[in-house]
N, C-alpha and C. Protein backbone atom coordinates (compact mmCIF):
# COMPACT_ATOMS: atom_id res chain seq x y z
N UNK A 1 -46.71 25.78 46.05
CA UNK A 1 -47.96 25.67 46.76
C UNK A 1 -48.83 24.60 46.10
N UNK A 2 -48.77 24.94 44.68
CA UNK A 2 -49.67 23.67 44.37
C UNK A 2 -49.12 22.37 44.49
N UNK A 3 -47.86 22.18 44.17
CA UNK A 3 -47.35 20.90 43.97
C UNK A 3 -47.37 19.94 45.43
N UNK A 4 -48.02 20.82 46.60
CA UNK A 4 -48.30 19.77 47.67
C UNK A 4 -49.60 19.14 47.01
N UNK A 5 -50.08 19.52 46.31
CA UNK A 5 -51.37 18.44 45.88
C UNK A 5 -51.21 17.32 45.47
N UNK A 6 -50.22 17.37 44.44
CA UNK A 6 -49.53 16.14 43.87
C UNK A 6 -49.21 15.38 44.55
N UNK A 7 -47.95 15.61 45.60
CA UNK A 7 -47.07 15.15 46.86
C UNK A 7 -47.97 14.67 47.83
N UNK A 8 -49.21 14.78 48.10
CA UNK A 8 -49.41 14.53 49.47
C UNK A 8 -50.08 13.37 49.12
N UNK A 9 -50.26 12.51 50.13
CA UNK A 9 -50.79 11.21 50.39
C UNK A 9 -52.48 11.42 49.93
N UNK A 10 -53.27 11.56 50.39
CA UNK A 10 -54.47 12.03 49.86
C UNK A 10 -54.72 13.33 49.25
N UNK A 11 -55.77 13.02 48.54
CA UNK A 11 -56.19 14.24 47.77
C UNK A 11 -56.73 15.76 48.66
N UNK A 12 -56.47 16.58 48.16
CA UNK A 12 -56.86 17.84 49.23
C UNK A 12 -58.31 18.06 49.34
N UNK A 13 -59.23 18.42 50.40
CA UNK A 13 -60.42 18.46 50.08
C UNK A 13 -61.17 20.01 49.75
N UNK A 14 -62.13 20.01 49.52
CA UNK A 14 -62.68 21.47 48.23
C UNK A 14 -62.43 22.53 49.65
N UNK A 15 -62.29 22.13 50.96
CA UNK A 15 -62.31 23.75 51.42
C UNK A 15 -60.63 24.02 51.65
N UNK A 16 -59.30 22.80 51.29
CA UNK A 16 -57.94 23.11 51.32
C UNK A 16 -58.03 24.31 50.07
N UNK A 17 -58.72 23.52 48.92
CA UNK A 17 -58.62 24.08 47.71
C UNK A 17 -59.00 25.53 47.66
N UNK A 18 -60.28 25.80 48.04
CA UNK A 18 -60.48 27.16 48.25
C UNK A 18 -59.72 28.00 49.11
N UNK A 19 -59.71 27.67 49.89
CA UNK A 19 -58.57 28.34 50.79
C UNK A 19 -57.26 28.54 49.96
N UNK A 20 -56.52 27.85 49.24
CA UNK A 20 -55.50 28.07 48.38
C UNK A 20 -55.48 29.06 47.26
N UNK A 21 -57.17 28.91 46.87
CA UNK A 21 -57.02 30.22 45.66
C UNK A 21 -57.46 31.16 46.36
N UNK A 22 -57.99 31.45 47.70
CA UNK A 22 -58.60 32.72 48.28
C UNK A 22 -56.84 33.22 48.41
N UNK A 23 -56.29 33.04 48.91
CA UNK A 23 -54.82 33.49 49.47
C UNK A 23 -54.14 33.64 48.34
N UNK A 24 -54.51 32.90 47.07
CA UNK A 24 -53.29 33.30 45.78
C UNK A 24 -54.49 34.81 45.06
N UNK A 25 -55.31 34.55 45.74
CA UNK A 25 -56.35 36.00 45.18
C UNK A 25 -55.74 37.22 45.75
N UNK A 26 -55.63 36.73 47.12
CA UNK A 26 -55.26 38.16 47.98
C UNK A 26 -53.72 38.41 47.46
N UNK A 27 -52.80 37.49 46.98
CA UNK A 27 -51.57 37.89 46.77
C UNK A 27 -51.65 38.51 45.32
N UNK A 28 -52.66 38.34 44.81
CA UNK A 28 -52.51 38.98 43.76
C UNK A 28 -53.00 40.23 43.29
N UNK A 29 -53.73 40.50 44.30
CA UNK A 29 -54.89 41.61 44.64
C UNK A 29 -53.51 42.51 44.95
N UNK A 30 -53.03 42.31 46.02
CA UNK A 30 -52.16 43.24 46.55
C UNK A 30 -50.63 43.46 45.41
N UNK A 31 -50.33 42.55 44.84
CA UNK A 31 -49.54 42.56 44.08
C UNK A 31 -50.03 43.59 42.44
N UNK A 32 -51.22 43.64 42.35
CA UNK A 32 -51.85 44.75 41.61
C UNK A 32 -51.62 46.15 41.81
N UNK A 33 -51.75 46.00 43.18
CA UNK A 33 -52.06 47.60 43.77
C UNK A 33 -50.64 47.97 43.98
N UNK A 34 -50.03 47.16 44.74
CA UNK A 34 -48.53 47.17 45.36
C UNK A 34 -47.60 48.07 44.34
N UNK A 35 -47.22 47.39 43.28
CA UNK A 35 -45.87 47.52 42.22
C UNK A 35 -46.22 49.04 42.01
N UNK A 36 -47.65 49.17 41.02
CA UNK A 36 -47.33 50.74 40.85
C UNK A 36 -47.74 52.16 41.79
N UNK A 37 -47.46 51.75 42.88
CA UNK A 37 -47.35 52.50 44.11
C UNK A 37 -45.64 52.72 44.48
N UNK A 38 -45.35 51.40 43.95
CA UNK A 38 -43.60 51.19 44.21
C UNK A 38 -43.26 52.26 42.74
N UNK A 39 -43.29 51.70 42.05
CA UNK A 39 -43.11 52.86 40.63
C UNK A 39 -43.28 54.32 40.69
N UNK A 40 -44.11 54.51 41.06
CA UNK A 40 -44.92 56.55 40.75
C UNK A 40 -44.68 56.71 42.28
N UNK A 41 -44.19 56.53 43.60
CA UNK A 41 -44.75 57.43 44.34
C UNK A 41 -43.41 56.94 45.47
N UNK A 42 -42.26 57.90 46.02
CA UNK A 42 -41.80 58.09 46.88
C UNK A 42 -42.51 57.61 48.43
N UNK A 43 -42.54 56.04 48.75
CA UNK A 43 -43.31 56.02 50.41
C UNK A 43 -42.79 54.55 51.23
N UNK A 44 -43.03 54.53 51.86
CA UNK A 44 -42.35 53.45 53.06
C UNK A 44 -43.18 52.38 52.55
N UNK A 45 -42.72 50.90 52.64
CA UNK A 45 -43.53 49.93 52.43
C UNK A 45 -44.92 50.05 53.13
N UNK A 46 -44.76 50.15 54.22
CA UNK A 46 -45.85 50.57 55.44
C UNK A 46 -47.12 51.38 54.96
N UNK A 47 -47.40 52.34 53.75
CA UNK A 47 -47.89 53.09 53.71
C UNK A 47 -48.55 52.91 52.26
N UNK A 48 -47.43 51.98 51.49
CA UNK A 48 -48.00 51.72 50.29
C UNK A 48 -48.85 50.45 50.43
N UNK A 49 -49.30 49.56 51.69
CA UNK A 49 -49.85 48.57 52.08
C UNK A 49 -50.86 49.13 52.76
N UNK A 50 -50.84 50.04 53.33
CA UNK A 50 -52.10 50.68 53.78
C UNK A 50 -52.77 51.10 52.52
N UNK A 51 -52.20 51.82 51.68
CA UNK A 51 -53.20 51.97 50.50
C UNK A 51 -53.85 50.93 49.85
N UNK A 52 -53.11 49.94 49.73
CA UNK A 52 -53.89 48.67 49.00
C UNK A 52 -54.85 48.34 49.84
N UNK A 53 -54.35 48.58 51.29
CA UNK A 53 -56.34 48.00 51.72
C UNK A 53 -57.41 49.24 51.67
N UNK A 54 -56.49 50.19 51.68
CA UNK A 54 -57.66 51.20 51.77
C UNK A 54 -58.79 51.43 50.29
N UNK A 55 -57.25 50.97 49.53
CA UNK A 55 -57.45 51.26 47.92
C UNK A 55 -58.85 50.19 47.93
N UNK A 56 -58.57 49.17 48.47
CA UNK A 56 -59.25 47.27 47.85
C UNK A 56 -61.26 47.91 48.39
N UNK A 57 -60.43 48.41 49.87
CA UNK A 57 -61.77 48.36 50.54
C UNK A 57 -62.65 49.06 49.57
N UNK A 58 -62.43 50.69 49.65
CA UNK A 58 -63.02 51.74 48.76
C UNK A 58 -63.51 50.99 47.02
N UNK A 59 -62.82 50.30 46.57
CA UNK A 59 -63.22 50.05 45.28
C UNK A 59 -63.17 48.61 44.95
N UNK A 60 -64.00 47.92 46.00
CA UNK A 60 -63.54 46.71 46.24
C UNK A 60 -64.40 45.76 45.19
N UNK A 61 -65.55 45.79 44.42
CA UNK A 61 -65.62 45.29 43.52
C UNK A 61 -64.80 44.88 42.46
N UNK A 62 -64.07 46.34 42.04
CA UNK A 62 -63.27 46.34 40.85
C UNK A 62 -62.02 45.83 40.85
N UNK A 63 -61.38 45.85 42.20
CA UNK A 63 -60.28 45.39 42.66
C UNK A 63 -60.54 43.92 42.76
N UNK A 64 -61.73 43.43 43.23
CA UNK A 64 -61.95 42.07 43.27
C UNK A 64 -62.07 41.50 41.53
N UNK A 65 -62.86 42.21 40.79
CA UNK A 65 -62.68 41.54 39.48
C UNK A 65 -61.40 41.90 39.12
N UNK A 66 -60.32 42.31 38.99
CA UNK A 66 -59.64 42.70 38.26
C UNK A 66 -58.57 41.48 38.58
N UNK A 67 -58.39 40.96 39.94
CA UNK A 67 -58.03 39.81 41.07
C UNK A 67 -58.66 38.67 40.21
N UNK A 68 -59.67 38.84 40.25
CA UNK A 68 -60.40 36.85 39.76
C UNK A 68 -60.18 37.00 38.73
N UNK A 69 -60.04 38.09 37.63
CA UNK A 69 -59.21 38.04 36.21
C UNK A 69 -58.04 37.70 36.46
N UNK A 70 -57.20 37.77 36.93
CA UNK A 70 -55.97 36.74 36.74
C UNK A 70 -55.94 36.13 37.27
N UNK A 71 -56.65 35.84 38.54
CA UNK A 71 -56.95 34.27 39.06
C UNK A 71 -57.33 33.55 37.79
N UNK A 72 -58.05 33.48 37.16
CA UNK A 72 -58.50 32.70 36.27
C UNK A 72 -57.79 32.95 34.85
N UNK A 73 -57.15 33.75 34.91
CA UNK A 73 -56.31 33.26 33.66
C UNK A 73 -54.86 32.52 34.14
N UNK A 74 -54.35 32.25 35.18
CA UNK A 74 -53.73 31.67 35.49
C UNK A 74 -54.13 30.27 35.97
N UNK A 75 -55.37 29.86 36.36
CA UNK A 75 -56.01 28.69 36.58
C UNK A 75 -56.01 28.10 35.38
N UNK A 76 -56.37 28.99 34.39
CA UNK A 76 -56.70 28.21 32.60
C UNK A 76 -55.13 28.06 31.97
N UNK A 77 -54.10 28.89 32.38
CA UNK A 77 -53.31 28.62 31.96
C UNK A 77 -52.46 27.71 32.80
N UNK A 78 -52.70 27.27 34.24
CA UNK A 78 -52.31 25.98 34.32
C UNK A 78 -52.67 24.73 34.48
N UNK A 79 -54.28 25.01 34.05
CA UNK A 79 -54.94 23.73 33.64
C UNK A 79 -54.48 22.97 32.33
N UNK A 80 -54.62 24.13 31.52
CA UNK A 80 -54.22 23.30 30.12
C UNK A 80 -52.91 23.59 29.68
N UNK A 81 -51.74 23.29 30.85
CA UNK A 81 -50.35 23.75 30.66
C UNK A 81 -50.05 23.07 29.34
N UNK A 82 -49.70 22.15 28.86
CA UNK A 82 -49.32 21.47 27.95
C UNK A 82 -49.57 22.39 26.72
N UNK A 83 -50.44 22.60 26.53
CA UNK A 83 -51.03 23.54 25.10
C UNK A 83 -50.84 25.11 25.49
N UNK A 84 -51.01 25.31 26.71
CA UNK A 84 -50.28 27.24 27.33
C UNK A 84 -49.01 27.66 26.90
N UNK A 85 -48.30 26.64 27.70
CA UNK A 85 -46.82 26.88 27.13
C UNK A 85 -46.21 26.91 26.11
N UNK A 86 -46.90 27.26 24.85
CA UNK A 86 -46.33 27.15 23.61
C UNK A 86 -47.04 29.08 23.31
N UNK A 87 -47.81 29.30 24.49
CA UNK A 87 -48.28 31.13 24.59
C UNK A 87 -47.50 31.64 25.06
N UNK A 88 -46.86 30.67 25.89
CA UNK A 88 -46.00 31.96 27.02
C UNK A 88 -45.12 32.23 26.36
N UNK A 89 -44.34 32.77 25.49
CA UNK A 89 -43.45 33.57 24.85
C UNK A 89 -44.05 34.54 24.16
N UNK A 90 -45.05 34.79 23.80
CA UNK A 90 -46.25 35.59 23.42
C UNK A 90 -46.79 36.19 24.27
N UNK A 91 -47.55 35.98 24.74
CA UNK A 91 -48.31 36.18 26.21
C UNK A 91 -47.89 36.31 27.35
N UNK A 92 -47.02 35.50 28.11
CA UNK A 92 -46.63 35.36 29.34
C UNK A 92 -47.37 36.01 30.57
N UNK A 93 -46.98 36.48 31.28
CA UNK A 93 -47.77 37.01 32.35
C UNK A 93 -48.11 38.71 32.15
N UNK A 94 -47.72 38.98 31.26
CA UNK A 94 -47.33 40.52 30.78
C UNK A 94 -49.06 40.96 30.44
N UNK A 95 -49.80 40.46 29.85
CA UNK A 95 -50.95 40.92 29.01
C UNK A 95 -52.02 40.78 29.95
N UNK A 96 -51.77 39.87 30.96
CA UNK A 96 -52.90 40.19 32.27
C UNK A 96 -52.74 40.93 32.83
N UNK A 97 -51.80 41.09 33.08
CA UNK A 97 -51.23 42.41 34.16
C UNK A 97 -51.63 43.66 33.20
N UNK A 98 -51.42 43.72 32.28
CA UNK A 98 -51.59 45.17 31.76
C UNK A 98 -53.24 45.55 31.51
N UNK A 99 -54.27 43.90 31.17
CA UNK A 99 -55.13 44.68 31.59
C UNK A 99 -55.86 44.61 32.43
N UNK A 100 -55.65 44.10 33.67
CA UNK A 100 -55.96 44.02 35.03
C UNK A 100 -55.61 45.41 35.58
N UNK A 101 -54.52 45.94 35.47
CA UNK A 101 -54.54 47.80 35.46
C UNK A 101 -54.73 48.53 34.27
N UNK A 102 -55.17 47.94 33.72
CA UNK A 102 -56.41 48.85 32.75
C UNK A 102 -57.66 49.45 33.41
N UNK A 103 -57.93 47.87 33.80
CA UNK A 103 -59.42 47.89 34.92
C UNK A 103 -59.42 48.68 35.57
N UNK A 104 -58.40 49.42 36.83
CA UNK A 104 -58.47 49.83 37.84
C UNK A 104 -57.54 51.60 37.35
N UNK A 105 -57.57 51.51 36.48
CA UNK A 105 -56.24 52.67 36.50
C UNK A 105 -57.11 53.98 36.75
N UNK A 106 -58.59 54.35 36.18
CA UNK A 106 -59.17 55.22 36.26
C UNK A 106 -59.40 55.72 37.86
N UNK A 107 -59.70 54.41 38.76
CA UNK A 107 -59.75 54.66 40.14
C UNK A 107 -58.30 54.86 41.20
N UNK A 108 -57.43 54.57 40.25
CA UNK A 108 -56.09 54.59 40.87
C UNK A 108 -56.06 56.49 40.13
N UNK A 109 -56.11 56.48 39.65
CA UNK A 109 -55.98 58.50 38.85
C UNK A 109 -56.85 59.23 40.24
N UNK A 110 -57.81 58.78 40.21
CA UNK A 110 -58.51 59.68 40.98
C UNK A 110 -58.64 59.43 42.76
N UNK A 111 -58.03 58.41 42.91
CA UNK A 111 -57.10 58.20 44.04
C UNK A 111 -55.84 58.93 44.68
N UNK A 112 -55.14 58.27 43.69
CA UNK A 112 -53.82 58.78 43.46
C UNK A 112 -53.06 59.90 43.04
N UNK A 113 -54.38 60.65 42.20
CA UNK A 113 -53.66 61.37 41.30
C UNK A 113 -52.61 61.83 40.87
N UNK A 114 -51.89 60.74 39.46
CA UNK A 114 -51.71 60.15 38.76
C UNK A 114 -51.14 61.05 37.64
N UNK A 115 -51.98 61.61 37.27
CA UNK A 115 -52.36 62.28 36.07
C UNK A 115 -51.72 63.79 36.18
N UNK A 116 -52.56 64.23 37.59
CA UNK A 116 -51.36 65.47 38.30
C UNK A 116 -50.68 65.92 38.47
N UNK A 117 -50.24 64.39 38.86
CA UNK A 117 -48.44 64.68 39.12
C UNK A 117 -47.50 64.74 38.01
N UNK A 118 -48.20 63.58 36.97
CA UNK A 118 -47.13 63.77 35.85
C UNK A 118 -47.31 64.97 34.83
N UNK A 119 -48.20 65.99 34.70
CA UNK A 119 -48.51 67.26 34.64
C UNK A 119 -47.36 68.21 35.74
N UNK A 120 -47.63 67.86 36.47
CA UNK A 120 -46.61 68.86 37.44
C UNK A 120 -44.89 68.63 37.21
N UNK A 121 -44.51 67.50 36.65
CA UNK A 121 -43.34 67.40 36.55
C UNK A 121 -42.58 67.83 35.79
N UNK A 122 -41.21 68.51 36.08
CA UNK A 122 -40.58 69.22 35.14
C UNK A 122 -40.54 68.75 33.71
N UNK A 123 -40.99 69.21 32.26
CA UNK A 123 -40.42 67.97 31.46
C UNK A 123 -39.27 68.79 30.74
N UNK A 124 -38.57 67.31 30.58
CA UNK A 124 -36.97 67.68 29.90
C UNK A 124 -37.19 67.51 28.55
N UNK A 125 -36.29 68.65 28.23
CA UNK A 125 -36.41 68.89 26.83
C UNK A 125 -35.03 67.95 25.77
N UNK A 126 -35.11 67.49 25.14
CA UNK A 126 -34.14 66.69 24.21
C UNK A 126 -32.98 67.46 24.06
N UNK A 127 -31.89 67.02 24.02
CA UNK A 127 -30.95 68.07 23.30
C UNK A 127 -31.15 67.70 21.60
């Protein structure tokens, strides 16, 4: 996506640009909510996409910062790629993500409940 910037004959103008990070926002917004819905909870794609908007709408501040937090650590880390890439074996994409659902995990518990379920589940004992 970005590399049509490079490629194209003229430069893109500030509302291509916005438009490009509004849509890498929303993919990432949903890609927040998405995975650990896929993880913890038995449901049809269909249903775990309804939650993310229902989830976004209901707590849509936090869902929005938690979104422009890795929007922007991915903007900084491919602004100053040259000097990043010597993080990413350290860092990589792993440490935003974990606390970008940091941010949200309290409203995902009491959503979701989370906390409940893994209380309710049989636990196995070691041999």
């Amino acid at each position: 996506m970005a590399m049509l910037f490079w490629w194209a004959e003229r430069s893109p103008s500030a509302g291509t640009v916005a438009l490009y990070l509004f849509a890498l926002l929303v993919v990432l917004i949903v890609n927040t909510l998405y995975w650990p819905q896929l993880v913890l909870f038995r449901q049809k794609a269909s249903i775990r996409l309804r939650n993310c908007l229902l989830f976004s709408v209901r707590y849509f501040w936090r869902v929005l910062g938690a979104g422009c937090l890795q929007l922007g650590y991915l903007v900084v880390f491919v602004l100053f790629a040259p000097w990043t890439l010597l993080l990413l074996p350290i860092l990589g994409v792993w440490y935003i993500l974990f606390l970008s659902q940091f941010m949200i995990y309290e409203q995902m518990d009491a959503a979701f409940g989370i906390e409940e379920q893994f209380n309710k589940a049989p636990q196995s004992v070691p041999d």
